[in-house]
Protein backbone atom coordinates (compact mmCIF):
# COMPACT_ATOMS: atom_id res chain seq x y z
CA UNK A 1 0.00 0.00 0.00
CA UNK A 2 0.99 3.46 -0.60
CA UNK A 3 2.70 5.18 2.55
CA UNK A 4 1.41 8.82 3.78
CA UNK A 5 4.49 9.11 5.62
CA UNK A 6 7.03 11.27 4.50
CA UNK A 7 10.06 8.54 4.09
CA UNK A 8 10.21 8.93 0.40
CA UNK A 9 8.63 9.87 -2.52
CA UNK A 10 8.44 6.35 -4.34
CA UNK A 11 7.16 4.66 -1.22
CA UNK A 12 4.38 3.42 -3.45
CA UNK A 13 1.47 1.03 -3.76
CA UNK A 14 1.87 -2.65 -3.07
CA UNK A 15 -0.29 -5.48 -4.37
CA UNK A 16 -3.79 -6.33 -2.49
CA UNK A 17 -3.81 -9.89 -2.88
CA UNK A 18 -6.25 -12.86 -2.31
CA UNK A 19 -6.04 -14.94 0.48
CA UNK A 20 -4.63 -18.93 -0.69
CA UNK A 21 -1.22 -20.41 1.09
CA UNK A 22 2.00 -18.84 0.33
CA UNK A 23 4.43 -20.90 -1.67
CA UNK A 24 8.21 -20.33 -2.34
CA UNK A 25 8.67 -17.64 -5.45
CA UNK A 26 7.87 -19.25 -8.86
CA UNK A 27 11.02 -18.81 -11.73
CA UNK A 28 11.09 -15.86 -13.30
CA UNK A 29 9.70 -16.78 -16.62
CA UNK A 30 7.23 -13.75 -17.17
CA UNK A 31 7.60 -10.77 -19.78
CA UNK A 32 11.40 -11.17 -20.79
CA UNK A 33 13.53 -8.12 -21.19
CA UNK A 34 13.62 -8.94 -24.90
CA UNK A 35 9.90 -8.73 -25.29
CA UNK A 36 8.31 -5.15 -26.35
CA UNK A 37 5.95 -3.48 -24.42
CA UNK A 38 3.08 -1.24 -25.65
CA UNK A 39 1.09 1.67 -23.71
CA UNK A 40 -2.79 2.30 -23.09
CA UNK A 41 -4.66 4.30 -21.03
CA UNK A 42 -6.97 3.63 -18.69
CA UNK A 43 -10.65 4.93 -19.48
CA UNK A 44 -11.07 8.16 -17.00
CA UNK A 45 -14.22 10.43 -15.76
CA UNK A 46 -15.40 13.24 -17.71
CA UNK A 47 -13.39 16.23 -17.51
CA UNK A 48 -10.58 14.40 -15.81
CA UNK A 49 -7.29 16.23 -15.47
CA UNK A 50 -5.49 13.50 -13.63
CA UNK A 51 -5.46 9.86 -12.55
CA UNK A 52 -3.36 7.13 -10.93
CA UNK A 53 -3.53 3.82 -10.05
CA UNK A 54 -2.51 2.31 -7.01
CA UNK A 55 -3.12 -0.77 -7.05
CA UNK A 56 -4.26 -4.74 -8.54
CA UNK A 57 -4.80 -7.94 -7.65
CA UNK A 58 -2.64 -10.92 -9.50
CA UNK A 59 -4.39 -11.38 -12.29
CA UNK A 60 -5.14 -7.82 -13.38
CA UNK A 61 -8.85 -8.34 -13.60
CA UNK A 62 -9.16 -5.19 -10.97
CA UNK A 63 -6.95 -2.35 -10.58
CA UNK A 64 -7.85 0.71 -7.79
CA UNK A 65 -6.88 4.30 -8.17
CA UNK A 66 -7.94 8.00 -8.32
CA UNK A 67 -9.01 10.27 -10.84
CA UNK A 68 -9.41 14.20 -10.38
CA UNK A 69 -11.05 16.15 -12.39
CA UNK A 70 -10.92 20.19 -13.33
CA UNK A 71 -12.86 21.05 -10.23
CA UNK A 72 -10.03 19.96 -8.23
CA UNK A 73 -12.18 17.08 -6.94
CA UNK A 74 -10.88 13.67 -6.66
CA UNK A 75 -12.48 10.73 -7.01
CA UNK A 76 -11.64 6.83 -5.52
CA UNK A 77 -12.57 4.67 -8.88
CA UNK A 78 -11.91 0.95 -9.86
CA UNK A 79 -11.05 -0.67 -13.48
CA UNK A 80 -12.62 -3.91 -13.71
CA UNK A 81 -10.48 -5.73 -16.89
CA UNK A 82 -9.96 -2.27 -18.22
CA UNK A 83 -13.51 -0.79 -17.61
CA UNK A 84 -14.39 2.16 -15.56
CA UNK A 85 -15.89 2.01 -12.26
CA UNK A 86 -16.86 4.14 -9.44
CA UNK A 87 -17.91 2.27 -6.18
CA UNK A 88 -19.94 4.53 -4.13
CA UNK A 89 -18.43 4.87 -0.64
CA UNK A 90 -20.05 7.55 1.93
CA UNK A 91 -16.56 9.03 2.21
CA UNK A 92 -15.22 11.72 0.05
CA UNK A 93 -12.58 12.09 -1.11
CA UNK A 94 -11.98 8.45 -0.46
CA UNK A 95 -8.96 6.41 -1.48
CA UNK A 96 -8.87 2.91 -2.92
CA UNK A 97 -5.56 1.51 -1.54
CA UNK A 98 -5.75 -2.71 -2.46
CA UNK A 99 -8.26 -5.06 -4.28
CA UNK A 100 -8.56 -8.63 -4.38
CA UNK A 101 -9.16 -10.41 -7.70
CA UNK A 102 -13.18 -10.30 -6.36
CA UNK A 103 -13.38 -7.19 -6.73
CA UNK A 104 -13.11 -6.08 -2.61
CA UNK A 105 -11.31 -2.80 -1.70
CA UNK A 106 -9.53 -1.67 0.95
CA UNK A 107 -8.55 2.31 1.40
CA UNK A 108 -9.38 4.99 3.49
CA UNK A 109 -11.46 8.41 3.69
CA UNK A 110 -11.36 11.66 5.80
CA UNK A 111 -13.95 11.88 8.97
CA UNK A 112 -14.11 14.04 12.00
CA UNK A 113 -11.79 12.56 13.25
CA UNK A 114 -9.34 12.00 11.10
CA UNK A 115 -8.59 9.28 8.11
CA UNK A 116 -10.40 6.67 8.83
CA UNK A 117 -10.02 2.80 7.08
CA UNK A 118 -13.04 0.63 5.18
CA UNK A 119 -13.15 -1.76 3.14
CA UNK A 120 -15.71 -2.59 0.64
CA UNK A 121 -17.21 -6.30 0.74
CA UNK A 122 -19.34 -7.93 -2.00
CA UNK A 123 -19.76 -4.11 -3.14
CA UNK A 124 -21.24 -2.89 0.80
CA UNK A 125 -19.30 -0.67 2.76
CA UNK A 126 -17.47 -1.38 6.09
CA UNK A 127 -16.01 0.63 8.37
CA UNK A 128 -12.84 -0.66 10.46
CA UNK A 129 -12.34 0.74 14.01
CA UNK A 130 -9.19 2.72 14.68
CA UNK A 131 -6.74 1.78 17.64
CA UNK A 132 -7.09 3.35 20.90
CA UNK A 133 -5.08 6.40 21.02
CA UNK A 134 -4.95 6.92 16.69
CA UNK A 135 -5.74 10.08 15.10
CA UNK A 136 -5.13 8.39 11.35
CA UNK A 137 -6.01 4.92 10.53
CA UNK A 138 -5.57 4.10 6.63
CA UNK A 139 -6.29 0.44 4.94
CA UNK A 140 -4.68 -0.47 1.97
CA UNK A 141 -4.31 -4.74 1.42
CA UNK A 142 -6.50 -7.05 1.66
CA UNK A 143 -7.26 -11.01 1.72
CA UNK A 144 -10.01 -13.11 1.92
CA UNK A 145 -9.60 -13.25 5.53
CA UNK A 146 -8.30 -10.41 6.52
CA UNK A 147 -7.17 -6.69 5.83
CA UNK A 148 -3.91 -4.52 6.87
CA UNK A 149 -3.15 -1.28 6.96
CA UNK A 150 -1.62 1.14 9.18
CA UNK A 151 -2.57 4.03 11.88
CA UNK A 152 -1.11 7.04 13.22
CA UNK A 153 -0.97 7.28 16.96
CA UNK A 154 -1.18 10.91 18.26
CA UNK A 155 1.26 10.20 20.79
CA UNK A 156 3.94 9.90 17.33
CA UNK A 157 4.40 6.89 16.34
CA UNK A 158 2.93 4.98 13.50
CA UNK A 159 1.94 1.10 14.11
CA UNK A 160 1.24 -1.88 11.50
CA UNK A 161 -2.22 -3.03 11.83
CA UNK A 162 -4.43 -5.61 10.67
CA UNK A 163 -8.18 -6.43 10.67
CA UNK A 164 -9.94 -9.97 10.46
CA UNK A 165 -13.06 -9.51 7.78
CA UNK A 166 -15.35 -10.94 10.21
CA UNK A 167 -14.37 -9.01 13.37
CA UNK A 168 -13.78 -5.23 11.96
CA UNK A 169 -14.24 -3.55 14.96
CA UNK A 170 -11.16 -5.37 16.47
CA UNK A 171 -8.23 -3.86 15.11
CA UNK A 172 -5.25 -5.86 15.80
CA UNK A 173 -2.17 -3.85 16.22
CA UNK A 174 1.86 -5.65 14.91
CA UNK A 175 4.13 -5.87 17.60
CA UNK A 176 7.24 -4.23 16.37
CA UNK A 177 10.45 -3.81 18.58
CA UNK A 178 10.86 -0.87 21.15
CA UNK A 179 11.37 2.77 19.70
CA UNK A 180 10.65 1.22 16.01
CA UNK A 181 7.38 2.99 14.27
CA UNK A 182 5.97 1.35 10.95
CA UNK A 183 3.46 0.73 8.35
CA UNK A 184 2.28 -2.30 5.63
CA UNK A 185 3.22 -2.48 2.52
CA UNK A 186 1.57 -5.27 1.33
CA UNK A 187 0.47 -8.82 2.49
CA UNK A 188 0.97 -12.10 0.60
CA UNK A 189 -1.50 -14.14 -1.06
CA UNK A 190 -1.35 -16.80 2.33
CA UNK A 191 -2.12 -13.63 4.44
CA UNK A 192 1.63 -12.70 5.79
CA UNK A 193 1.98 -9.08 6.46
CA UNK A 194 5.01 -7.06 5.42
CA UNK A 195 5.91 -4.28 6.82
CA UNK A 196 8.58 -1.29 6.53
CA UNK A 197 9.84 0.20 9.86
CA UNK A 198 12.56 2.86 11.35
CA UNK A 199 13.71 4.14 14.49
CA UNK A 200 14.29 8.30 15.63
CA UNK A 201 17.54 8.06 14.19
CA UNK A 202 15.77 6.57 10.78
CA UNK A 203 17.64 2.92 11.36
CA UNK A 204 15.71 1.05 8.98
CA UNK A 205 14.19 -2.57 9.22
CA UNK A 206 11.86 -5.12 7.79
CA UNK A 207 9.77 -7.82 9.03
CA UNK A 208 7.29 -10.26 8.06
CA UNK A 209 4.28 -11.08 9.91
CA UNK A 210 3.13 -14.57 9.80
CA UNK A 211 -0.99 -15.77 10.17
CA UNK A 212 -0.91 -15.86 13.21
CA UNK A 213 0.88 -12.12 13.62
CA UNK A 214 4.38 -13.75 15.19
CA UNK A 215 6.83 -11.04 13.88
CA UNK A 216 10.40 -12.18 11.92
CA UNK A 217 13.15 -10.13 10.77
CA UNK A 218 14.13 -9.87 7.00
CA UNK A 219 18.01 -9.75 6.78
CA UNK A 220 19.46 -6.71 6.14
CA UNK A 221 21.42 -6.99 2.51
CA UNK A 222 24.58 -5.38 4.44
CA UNK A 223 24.74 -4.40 8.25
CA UNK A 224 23.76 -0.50 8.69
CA UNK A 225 22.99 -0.31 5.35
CA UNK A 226 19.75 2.04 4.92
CA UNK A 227 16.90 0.49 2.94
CA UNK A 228 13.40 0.01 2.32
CA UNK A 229 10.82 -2.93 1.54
CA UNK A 230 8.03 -1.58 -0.45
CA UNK A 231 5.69 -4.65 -1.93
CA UNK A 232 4.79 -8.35 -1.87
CA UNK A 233 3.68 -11.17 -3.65
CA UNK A 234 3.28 -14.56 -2.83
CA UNK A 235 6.93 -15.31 -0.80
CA UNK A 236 8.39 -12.70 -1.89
CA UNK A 237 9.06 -9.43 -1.22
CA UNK A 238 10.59 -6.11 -2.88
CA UNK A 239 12.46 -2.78 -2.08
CA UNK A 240 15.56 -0.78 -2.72
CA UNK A 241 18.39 0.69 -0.83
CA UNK A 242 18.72 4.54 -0.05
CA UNK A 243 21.43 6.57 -2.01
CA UNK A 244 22.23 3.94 -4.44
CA UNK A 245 20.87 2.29 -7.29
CA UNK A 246 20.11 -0.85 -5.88
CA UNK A 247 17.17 -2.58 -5.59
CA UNK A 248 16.35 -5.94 -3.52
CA UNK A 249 14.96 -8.78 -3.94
CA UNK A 250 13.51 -10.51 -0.05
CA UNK A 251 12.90 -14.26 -0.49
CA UNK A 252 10.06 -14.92 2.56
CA UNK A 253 10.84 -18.56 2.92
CA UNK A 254 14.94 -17.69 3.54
CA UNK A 255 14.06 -14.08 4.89
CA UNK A 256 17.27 -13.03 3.07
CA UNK A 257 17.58 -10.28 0.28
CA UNK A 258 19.32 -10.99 -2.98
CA UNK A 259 20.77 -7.05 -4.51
CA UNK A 260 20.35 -6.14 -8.24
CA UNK A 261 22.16 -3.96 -9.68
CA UNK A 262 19.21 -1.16 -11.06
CA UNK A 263 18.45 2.52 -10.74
CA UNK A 264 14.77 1.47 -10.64
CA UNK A 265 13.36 2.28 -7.09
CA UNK A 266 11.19 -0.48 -6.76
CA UNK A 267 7.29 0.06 -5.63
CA UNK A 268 6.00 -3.58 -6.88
CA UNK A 269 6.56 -7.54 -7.62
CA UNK A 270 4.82 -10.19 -8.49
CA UNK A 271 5.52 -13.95 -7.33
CA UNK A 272 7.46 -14.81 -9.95
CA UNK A 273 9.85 -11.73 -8.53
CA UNK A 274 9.59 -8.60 -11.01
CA UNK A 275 9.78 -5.74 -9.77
CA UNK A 276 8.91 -2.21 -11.20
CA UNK A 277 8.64 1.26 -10.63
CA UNK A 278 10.57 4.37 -11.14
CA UNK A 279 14.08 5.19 -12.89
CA UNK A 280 16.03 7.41 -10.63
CA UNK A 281 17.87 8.59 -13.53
CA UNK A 282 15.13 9.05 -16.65
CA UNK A 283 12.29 9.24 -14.01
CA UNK A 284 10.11 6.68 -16.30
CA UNK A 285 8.58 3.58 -15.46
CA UNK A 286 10.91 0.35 -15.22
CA UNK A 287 11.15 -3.41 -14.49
CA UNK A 288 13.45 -5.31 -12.86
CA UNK A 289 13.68 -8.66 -14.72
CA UNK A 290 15.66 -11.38 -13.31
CA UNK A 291 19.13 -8.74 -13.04
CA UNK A 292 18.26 -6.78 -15.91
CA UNK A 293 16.46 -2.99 -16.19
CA UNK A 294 13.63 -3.18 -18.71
CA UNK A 295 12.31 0.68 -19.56
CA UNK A 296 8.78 1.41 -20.20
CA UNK A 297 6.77 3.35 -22.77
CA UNK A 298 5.11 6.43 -21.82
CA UNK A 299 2.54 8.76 -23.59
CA UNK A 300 4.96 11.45 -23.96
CA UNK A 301 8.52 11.22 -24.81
CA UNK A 302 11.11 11.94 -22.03
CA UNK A 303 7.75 11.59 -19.74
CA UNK A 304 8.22 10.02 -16.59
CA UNK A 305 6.01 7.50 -14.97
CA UNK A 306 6.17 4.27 -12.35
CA UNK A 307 4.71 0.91 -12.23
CA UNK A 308 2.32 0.43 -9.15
CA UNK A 309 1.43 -3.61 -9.81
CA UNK A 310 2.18 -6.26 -11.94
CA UNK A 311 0.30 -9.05 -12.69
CA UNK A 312 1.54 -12.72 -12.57
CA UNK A 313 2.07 -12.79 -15.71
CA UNK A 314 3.98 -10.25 -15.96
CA UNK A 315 1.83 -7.36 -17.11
CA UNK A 316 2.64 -4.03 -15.50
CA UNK A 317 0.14 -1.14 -14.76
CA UNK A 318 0.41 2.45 -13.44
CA UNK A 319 1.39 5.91 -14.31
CA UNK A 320 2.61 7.64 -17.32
CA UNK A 321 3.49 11.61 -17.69
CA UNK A 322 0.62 12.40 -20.52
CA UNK A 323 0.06 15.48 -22.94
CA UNK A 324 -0.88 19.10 -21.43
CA UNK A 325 1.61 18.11 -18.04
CA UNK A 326 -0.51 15.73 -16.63
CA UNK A 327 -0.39 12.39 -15.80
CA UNK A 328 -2.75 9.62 -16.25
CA UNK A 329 -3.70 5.82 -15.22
CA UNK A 330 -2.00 3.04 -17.95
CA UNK A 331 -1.60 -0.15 -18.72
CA UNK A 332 1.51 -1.70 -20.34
CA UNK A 333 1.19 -5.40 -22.35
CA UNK A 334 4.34 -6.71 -22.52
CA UNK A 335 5.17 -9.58 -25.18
């Protein structure tokens, strides 16, 4: 899910993902560097000016996102295989932060008292209770079981947190080690929770939640070294490595990273372990394929853009600079 704290600017979407056990990453067989990839946007509201998206489930039948339009307005939407949709939610502006390949959302919306987290369920909407003591509470994967997000605690600190679908009011919040705030980035398709955390000092670490919430550490690539997790997929899990062009590869079985070589900053993966999002460099979309950089097409030349999911297959989607300095929701096909 997409982080509103300020850590970086590519902390990004991660995948929503249905809930079936977790299994070891698949090869990487899908979309080869070689292949060419082609561009379309994503249908959009009348008198849109912008739109994003966020997020997918697996297969790419759904993708979640946001359009504005040239009111200034935004407006929480869905895609369902490439076809406009606007859920109705009695938040506004509301934000669609994960989707499972049914068609349920996670995200979040403002309130009185703050942001507060729903999901949507078989298309009704339901509210999730914020922890004792939170001012924010924002949702953003979700499973057949169960839904995780993240909340803001006005004494500072910012805590993992995760719902079960039949007990919403009952938010369950991650145990993470003394002095360490955090929040989920995504949750794998066997319902373990990942989750990006730092200290004061911004010491950075990442753990893994299993089903039943007992916390594990992901291995560092080097000791000290500053760095980020930013996605899952089934057993596996993605990020990159502050002031260099790095980006790593977490292996949930082993808990240990493998480092490639890339000046993507990575937002996404898929099981098979691609991994996309922006060039540092060119500030376009990318993928990360096996060891090797794969650039993106975008609507404008010299645009920039990121990938915010990718399928199992292989198929990225996300954002892409577009005419009149805009940006706008895409889709790439790749081979």
């Amino acid at each position: 899910m997409r982080s509103h704290l300020l850590v970086t600017a590519t902390a990004v979407a991660s995948l929503a993902v249905i809930g079936v056990a977790d299994a070891a990453p698949v090869p990487d067989i899908a979309a080869p560097v070689e292949r060419p990839c082609t561009i379309e946007r994503l249908p959009e509201l009348d008198k849109a000016t912008y739109s994003e998206v966020y997020a997918g489930d697996p297969s790419g039948r759904w993708l979640v996102g946001t359009v504005w339009t040239d009111d200034g307005d935004s407006h929480a939407v869905a895609w369902r295989n490439g076809r406009l949709r606007q859920p109705d939610v009695p938040l506004h502006p509301a934000s669609f932060e994960g989707v499972t390949r049914s068609g349920d959302i996670a995200g979040w919306g403002p309130s009185a008292a703050g942001a507060t987290a729903f999901a949507l369920v078989d298309g009704e909407y339901v509210s999730l209770s914020s922890p004792d003591g939170a001012r924010n509470t924002y949702a953003g994967a979700i499973g057949t079981d169960r839904i995780a997000g993240y909340a803001e605690l006005l004494t500072g600190p910012t805590v993992p947190v995760v719902w079960m679908r039949d007990d919403p009011a009952r938010p369950l919040v991650l145990d993470l080690p003394t002095g360490y705030s955090g929040f989920v980035v995504g949750m794998t398709p066997g319902g373990r929770v990942v989750v990006d955390a730092f200290d004061a000092s911004l010491t950075t670490r990442a753990f893994v939640f299993s089903r039943d919430l007992q916390r594990r550490e992901l291995v560092a690539p080097e000791p000290g070294q500053i760095f980020h997790v930013a996605a899952a997929a089934r057993g596996v899990a993605a990020g990159w490595v502050e002031s260099a062009d790095q980006a790593l590869r977490f292996d949930l079985q082993t808990l240990e990273a493998t480092t490639v070589d890339t000046p993507v900053s990575v937002g996404a993966v898929n099981r098979t372990g691609v991994m996309g999002g922006t060039r540092n460099d060119t500030l376009g979309p990318g993928l990360v394929i096996r060891i090797r950089t794969k650039n993106l097409p975008v609507l404008v030349a010299g645009g920039g853009g990121t990938v915010a999911t990718i399928t199992t297959s292989g198929q990225p989607a996300g954002t892409s600079e577009a005419p009149g300095q805009t940006f706008a929701a895409v889709t790439w096909t790749c081979g």
